[in-house]
PDB file of N, CA and C in Angstrom:
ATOM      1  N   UNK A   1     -76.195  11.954 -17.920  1.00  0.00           N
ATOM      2  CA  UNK A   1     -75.636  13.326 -17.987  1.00  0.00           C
ATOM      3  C   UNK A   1     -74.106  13.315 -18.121  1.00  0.00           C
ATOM      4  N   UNK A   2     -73.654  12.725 -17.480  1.00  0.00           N
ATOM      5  CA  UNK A   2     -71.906  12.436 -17.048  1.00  0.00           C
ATOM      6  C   UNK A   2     -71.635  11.230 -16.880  1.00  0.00           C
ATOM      7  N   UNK A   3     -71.811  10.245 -17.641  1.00  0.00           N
ATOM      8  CA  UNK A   3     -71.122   8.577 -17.428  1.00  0.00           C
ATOM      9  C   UNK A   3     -69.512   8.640 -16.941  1.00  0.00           C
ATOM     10  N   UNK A   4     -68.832   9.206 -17.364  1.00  0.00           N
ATOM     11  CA  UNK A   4     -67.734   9.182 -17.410  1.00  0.00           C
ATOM     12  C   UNK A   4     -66.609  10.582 -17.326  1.00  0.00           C
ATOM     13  N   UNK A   5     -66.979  10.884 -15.852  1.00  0.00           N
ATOM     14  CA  UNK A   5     -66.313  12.702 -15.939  1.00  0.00           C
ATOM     15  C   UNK A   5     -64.506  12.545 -16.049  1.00  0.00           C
ATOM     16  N   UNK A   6     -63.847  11.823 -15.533  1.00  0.00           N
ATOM     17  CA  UNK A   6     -62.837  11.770 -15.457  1.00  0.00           C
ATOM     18  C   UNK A   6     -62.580  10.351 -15.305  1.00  0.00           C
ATOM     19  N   UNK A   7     -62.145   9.837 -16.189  1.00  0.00           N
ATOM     20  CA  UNK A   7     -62.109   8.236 -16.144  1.00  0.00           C
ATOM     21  C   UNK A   7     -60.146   7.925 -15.697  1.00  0.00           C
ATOM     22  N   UNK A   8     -59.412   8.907 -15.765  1.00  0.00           N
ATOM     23  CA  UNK A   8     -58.366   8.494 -15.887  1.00  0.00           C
ATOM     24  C   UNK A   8     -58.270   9.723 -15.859  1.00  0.00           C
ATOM     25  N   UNK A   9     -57.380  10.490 -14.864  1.00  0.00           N
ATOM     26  CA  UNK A   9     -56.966  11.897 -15.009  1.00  0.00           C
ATOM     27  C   UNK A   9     -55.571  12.362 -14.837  1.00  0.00           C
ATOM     28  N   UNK A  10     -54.894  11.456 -13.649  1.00  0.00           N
ATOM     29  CA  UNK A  10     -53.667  11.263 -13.960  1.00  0.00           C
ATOM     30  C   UNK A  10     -53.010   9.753 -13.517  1.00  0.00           C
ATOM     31  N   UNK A  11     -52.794   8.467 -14.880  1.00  0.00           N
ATOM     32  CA  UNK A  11     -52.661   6.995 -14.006  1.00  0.00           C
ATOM     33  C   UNK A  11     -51.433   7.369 -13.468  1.00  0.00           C
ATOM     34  N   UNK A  12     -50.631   7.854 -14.139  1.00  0.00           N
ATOM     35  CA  UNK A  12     -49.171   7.962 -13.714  1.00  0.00           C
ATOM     36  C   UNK A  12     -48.235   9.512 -13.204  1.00  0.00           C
ATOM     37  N   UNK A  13     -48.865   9.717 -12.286  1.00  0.00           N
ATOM     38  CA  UNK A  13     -48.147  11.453 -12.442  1.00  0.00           C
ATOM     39  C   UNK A  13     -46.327  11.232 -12.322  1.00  0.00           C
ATOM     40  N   UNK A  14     -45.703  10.623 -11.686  1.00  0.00           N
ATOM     41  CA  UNK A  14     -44.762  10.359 -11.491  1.00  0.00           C
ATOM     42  C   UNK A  14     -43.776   8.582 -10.909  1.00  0.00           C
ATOM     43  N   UNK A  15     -43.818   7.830 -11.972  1.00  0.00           N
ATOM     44  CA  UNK A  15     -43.626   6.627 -11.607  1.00  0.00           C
ATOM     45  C   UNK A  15     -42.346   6.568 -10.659  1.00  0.00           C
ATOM     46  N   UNK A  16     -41.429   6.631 -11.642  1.00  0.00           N
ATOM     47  CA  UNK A  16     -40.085   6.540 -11.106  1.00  0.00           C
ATOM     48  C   UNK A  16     -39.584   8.093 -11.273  1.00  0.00           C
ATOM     49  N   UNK A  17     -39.559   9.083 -10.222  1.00  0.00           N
ATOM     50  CA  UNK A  17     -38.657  10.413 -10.665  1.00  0.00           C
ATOM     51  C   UNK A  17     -36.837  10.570 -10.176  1.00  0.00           C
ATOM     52  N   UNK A  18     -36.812   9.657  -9.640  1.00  0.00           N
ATOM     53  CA  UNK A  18     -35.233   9.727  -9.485  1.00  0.00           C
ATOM     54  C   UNK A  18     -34.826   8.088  -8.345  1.00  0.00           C
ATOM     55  N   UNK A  19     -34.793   6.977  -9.234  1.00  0.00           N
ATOM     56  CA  UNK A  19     -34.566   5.807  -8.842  1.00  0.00           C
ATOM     57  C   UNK A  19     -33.237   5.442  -8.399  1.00  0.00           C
ATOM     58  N   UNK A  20     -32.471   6.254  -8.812  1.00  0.00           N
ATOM     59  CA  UNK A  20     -31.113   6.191  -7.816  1.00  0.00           C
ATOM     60  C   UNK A  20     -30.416   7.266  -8.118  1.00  0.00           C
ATOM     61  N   UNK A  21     -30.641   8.126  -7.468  1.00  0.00           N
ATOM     62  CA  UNK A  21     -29.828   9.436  -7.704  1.00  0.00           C
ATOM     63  C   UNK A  21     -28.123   9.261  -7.739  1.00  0.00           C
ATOM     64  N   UNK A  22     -27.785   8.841  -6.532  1.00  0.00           N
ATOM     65  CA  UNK A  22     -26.418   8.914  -6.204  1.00  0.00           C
ATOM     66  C   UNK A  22     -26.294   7.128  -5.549  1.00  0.00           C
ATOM     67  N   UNK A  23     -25.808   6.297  -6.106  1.00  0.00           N
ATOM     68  CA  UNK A  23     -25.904   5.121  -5.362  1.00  0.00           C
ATOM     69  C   UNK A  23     -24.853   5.273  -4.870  1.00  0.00           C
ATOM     70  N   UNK A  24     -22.952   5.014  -5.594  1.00  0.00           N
ATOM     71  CA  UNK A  24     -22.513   5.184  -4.746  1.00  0.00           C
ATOM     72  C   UNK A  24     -21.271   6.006  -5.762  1.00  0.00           C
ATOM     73  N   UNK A  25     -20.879   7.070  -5.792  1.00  0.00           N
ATOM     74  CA  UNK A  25     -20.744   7.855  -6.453  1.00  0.00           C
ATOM     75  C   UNK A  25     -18.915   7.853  -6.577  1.00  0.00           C
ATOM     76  N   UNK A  26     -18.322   7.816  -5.721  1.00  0.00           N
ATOM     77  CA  UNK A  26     -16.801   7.283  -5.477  1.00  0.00           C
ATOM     78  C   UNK A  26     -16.612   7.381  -3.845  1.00  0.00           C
ATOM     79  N   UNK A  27     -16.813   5.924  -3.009  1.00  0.00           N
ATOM     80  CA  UNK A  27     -16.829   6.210  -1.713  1.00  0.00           C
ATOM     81  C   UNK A  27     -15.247   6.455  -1.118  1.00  0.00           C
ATOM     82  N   UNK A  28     -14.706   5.574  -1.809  1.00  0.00           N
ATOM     83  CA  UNK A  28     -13.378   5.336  -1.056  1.00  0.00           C
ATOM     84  C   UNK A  28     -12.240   5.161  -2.751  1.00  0.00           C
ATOM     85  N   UNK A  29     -11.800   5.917  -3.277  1.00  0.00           N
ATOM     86  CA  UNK A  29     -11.730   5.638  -4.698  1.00  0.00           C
ATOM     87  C   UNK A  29     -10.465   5.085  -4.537  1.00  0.00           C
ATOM     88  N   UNK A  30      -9.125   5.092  -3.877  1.00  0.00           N
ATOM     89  CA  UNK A  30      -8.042   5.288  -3.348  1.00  0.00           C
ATOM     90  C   UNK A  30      -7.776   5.541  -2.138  1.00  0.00           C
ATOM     91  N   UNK A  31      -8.011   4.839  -0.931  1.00  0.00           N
ATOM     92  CA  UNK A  31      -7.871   5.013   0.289  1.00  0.00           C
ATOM     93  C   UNK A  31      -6.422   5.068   0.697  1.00  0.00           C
ATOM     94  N   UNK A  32      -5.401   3.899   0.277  1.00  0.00           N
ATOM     95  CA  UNK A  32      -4.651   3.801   0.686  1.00  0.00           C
ATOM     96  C   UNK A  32      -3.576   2.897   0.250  1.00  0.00           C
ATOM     97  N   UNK A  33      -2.959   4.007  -1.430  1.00  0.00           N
ATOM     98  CA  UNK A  33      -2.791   2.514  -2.653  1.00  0.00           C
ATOM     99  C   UNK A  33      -1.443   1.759  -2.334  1.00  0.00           C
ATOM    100  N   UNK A  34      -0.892   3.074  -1.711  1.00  0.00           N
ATOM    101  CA  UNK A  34       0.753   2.482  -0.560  1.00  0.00           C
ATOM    102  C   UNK A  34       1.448   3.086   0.376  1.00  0.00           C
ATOM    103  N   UNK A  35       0.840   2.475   1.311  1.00  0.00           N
ATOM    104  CA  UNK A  35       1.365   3.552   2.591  1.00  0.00           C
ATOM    105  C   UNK A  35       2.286   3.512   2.688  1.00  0.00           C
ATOM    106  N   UNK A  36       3.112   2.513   2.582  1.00  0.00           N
ATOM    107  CA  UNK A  36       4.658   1.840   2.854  1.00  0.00           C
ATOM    108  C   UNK A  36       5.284   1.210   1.816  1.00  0.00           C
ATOM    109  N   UNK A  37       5.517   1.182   0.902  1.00  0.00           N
ATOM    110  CA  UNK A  37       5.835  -0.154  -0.264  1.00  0.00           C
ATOM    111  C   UNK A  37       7.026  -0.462   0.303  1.00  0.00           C
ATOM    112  N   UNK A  38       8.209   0.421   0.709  1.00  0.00           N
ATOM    113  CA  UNK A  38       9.429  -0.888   1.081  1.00  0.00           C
ATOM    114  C   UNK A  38      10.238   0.390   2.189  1.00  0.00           C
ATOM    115  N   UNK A  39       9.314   0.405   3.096  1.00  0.00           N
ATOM    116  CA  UNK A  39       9.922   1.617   4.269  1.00  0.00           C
ATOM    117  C   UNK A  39      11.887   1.517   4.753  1.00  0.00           C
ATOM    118  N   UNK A  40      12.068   0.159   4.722  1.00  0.00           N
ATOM    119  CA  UNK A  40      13.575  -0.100   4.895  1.00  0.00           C
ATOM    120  C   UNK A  40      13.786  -1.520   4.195  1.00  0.00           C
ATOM    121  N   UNK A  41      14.084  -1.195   2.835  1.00  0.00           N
ATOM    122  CA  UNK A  41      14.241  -2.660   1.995  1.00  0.00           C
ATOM    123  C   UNK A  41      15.692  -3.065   2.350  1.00  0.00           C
ATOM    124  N   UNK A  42      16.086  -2.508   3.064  1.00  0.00           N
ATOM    125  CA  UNK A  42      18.187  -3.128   3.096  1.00  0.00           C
ATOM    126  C   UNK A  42      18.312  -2.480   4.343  1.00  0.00           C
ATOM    127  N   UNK A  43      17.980  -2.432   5.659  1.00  0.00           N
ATOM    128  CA  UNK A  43      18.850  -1.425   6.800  1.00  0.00           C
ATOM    129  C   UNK A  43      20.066  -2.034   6.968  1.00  0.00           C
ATOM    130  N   UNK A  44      20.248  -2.725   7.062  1.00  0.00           N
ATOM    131  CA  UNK A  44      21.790  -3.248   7.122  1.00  0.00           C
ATOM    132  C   UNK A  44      22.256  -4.622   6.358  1.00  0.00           C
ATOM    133  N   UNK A  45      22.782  -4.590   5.303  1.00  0.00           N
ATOM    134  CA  UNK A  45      22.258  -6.069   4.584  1.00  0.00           C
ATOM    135  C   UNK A  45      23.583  -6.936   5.454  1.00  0.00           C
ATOM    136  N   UNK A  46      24.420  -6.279   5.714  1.00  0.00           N
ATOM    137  CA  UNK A  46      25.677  -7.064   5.582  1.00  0.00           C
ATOM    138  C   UNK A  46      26.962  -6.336   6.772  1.00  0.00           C
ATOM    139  N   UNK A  47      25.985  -6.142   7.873  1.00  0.00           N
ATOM    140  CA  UNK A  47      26.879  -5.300   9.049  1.00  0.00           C
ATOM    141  C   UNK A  47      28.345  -5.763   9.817  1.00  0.00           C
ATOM    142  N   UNK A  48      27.970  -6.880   9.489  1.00  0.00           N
ATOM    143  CA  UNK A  48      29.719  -7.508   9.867  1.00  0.00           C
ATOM    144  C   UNK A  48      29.492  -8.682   9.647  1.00  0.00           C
ATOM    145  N   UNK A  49      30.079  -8.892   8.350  1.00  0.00           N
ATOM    146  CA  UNK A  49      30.509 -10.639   7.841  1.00  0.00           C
ATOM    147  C   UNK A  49      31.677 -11.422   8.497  1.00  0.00           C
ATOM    148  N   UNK A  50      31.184 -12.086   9.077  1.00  0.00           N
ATOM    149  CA  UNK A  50      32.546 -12.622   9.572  1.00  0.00           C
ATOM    150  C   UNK A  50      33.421 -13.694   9.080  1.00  0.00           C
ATOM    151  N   UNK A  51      34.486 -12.222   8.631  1.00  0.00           N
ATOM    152  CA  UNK A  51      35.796 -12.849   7.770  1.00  0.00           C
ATOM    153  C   UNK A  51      35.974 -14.414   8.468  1.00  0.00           C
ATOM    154  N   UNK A  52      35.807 -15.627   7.905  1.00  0.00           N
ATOM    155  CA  UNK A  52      36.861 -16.449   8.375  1.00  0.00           C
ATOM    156  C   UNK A  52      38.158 -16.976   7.686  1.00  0.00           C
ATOM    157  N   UNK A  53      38.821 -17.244   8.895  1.00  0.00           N
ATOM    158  CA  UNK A  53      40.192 -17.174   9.151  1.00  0.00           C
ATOM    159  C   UNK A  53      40.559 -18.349   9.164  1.00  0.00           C
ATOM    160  N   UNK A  54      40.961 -19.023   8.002  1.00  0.00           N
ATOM    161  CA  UNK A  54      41.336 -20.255   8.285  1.00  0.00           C
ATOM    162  C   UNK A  54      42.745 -20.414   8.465  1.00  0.00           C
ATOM    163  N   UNK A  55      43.038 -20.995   9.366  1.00  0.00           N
ATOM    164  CA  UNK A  55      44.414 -21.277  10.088  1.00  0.00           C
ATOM    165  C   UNK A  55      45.191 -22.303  10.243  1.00  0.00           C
ATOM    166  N   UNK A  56      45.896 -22.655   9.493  1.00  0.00           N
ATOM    167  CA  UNK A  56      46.540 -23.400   8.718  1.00  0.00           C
ATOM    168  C   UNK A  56      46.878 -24.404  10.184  1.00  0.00           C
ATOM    169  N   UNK A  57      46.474 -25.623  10.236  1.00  0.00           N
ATOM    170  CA  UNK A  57      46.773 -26.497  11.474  1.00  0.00           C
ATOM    171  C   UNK A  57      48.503 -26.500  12.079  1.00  0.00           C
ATOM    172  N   UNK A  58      49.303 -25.981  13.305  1.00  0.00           N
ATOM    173  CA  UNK A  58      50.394 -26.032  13.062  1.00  0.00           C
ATOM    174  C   UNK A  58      50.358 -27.444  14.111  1.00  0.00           C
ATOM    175  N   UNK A  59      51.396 -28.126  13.590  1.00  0.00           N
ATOM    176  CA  UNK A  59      51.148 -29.527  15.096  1.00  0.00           C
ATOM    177  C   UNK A  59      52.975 -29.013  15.818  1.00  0.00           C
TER     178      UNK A  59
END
């Protein structure tokens, strides 16, 4: 009468419907590209050189 009513009705309704939606979308894109690059590159390069004084030997 019916060998075969539905042999296959649905093999695949949905295999893969969303295999990676959002993996990783921009977590950290630029966190922190320079917090500081040169906060005090010179505070004092040259605060007191000390002149010397050369002093001619007197005997």
């Amino acid at each position: 009468p019916n060998p075969n009513p539905n042999p296959n009705p649905n093999p695949n309704p949905n295999p893969n419907p969303n295999p990676n939606p959002n993996p990783n979308p921009n977590p950290n894109p630029n966190p922190n590209p320079n917090p500081n690059p040169n906060p005090n590159p010179n505070p004092n390069p040259n605060p007191k050189s000390p002149i010397m004084v050369t002093r001619a030997m007197e005997d």
